[in-house]
Each structure stands twice: as C-alpha cells, then as structure tokens.
Protein backbone atom coordinates (compact mmCIF):
# COMPACT_ATOMS: atom_id res chain seq x y z
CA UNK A 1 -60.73 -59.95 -5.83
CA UNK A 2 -60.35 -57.87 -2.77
CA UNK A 3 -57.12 -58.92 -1.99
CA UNK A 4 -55.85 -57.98 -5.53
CA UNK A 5 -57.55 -54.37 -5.21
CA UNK A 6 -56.05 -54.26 -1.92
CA UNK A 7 -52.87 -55.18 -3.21
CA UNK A 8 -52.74 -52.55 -5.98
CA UNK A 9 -53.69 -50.03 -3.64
CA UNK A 10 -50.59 -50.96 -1.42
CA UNK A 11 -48.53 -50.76 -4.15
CA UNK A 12 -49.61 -47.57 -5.32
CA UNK A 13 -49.00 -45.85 -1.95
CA UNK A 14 -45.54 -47.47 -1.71
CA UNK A 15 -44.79 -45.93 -4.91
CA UNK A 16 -46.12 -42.03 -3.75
CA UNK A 17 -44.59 -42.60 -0.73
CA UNK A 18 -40.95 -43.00 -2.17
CA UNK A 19 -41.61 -40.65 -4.71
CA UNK A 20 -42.70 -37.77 -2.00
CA UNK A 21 -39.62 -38.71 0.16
CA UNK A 22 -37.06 -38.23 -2.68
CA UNK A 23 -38.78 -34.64 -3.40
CA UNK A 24 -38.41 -33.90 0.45
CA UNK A 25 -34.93 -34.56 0.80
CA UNK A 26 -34.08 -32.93 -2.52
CA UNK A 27 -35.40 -30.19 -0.90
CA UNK A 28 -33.71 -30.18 2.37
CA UNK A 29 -30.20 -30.75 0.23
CA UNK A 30 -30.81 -27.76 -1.60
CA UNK A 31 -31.90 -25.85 1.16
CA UNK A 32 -29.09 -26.89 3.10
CA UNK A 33 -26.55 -25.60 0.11
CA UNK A 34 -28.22 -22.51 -0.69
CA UNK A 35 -28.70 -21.76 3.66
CA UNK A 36 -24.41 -22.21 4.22
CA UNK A 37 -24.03 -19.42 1.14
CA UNK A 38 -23.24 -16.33 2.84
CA UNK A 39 -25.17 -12.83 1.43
CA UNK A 40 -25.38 -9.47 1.63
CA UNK A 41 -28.02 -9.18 3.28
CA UNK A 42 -26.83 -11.41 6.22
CA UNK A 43 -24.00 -9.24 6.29
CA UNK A 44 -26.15 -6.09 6.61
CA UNK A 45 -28.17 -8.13 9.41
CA UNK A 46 -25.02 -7.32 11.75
CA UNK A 47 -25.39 -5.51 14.69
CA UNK A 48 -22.58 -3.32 15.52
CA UNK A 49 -21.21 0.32 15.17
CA UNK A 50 -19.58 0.80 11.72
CA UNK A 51 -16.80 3.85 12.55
CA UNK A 52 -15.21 5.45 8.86
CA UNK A 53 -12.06 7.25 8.98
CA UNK A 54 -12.54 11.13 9.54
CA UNK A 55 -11.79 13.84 7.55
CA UNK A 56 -8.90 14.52 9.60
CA UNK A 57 -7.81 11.13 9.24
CA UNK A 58 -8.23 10.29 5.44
CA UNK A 59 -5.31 12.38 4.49
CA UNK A 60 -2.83 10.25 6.71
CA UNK A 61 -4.30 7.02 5.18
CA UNK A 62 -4.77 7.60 2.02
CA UNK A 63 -1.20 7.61 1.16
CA UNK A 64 -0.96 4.04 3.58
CA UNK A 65 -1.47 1.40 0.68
CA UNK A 66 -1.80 -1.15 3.36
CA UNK A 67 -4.53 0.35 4.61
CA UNK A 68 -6.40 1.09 1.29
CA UNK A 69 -6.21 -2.65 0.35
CA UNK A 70 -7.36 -3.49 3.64
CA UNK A 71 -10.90 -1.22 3.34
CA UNK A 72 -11.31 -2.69 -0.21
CA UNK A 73 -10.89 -5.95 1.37
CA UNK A 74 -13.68 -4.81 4.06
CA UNK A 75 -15.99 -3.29 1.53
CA UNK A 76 -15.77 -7.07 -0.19
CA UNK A 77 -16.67 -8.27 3.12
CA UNK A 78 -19.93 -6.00 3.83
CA UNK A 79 -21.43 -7.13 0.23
CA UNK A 80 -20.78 -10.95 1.26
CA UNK A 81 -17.77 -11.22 -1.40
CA UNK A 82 -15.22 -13.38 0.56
CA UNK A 83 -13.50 -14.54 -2.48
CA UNK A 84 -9.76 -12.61 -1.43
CA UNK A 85 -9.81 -15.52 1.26
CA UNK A 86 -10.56 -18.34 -0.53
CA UNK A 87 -8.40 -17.60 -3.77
CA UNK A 88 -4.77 -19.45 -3.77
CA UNK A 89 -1.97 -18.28 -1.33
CA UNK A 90 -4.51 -16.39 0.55
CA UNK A 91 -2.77 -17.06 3.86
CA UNK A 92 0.85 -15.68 2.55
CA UNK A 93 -1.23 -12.71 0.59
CA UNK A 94 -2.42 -11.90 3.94
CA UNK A 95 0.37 -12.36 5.87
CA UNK A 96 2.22 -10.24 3.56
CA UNK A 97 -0.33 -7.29 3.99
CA UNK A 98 -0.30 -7.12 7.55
CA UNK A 99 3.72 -7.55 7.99
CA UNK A 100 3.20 -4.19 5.49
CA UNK A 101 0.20 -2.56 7.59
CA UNK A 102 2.25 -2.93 10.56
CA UNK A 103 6.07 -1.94 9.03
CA UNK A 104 4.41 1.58 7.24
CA UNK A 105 1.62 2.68 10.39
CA UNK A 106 2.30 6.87 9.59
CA UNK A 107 3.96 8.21 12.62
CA UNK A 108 1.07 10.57 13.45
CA UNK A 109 -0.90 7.77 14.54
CA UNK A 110 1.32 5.29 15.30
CA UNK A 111 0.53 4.44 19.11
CA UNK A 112 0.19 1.51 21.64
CA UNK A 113 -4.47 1.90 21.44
CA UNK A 114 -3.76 1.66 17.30
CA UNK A 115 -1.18 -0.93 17.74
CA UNK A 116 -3.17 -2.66 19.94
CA UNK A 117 -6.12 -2.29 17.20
CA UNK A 118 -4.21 -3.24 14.59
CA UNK A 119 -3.10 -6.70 16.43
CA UNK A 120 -6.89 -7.51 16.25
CA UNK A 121 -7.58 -6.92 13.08
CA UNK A 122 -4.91 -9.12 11.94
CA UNK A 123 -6.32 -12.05 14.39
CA UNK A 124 -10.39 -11.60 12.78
CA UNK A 125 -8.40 -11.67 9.43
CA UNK A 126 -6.67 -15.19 10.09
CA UNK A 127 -9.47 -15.89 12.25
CA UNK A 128 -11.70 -15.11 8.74
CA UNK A 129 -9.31 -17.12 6.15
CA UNK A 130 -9.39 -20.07 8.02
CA UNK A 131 -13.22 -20.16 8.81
CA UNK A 132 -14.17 -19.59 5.43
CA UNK A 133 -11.92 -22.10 3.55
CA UNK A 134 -13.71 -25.17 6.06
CA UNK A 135 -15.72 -27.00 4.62
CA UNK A 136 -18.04 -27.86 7.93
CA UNK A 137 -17.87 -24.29 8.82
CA UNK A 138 -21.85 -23.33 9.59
CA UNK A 139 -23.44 -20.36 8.21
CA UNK A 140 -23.72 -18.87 11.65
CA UNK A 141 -20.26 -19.59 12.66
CA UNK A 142 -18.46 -17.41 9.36
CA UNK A 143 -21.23 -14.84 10.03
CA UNK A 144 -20.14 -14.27 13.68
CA UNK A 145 -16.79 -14.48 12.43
CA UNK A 146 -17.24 -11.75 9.46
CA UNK A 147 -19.27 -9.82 12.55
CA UNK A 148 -16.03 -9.88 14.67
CA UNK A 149 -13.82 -8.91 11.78
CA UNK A 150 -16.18 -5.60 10.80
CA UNK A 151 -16.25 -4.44 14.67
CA UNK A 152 -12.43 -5.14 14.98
CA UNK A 153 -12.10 -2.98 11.67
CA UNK A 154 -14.30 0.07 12.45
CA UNK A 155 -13.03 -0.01 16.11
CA UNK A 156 -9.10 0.64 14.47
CA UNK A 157 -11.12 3.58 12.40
CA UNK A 158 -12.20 4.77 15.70
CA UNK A 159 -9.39 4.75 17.40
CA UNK A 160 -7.10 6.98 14.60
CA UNK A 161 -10.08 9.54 14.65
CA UNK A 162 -9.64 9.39 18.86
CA UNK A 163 -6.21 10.00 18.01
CA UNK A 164 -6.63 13.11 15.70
CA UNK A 165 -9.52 14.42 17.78
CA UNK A 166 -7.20 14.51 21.30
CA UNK A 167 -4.25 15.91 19.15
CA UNK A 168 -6.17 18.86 17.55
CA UNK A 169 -7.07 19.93 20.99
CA UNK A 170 -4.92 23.23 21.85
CA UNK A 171 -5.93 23.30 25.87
CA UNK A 172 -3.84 25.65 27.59
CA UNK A 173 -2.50 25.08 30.85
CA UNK A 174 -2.50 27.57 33.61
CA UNK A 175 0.60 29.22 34.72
C-alpha cells in the first residue's frame, strides 16, 4: 500500500515538474523575442549630444533633398522605426542617397570637416543596414550601432553650424 501511495506521489511530481518547465522556457522564449525588439525608449536611453541644424543653416539645407530624406530617415531612427533598412533594395536605396548627398553638398558648406562628416555618416548607415537585417544581431549590438549612427549624424549638424558660425564672423584685421 505504501509503495502504491508512494508511487502516485512520484508520478504526480513528475507530471508538475514537466509541466512547470514547459511554462519556464515559454517564458524565457518570449522574453528572449520581445528583449531583441528594439524601442523607443531604448533609443531615448542613448547617451550622446543631439546637435540640430541652426537657423543659419536650415535655409542652405532645406533646399538639399538629400539631406531632408536623410533627417526623416534619423527621426525614424530616434522613435525605434528601422523599417527603411530592412524593406527590399535597402542597400541600393541607400547607396543611391548618399552618391546624391555627396554629388549636391551646397557650396557654402561644402568643406574637407563636412566632407569628412559626411564619409561617416555614410559608414554608421551601411554599418546600420547590415546590423539590422542579421538575424543573430543582439539587442545591444544594433543599439550601439543606432548610438553611433545618431552621434555621427548630429556631429555633421554640428559641423555646418561651425561652418556658418566662423563665416558670419566679420573680424577685422589691423593695418
């Protein structure tokens, strides 16, 4: 008689056991899913300087498509939408946008420090389409990526309102 008892009692804890285990690693799939998913609020986690164009500056860019598709592209970037690098042809879309950034930089600001800034941006941007279309990429991997690509941006904003500010200065030199 004890044995049976002893028996159903074995049973009975083989059976919660294997029915807790399944609900743990449920669990750790989903978490795992839902913890590579990249949001908006990871995104405003970053820690770096976030430079706009100036006032001076907007009316030389604003007529610079290149550049206006860029920022939108940017402002998808800061609410966690990476969906412009994971859509078909995203590589030649890209590749097409910077051979235009680069061909149509407005004279004004069309140095070696902005050229220089410019080269960046287009690396984070590969660097960016390639990161987020693998499928072993780790969440903290694309995030460091997407950190690099925002810095590389808003150092290029920077460096056109450098520009403007050094131009607009009327120093006189003794004679």
């Amino acid at each position: 008689m004890a044995r049976k008892i002893f028996s159903i009692l074995s049973i009975l804890l083989l059976l919660s056991c294997k029915h807790t285990n399944t609900e743990v690693t449920e669990e750790t799939t989903d978490n795992a899913t839902n913890s590579k998913a990249i949001t908006e609020r990871d995104i405003s986690q970053l820690n770096y300087l976030d430079f706009s164009v100036d006032e001076k500056v907007m009316p030389i860019v604003e007529p610079w498509q290149e550049y206006v598709q860029l920022s939108e592209i940017i402002n998808n970037v800061k609410t966690a939408d990476l969906s412009y690098f994971k859509t078909d042809g995203a590589e030649e879309n890209l590749k097409n946008l910077l051979t235009g950034f680069k061909e149509n930089i407005p004279d004004t600001i069309n140095t070696p420090s902005i050229s220089a800034r410019i080269t960046v941006v287009e690396t984070a941007l590969f660097k960016t389409e390639s990161i987020s279309n693998l499928s072993n990429t780790k969440k903290e991997e694309l995030v460091n990526t997407l950190k690099e690509l925002l810095e590389s941006f808003s150092n290029l904003n920077f460096q056109m309102n450098k520009k403007l500010e050094k131009d607009s200065r009327n120093i006189e030199k003794p004679e």
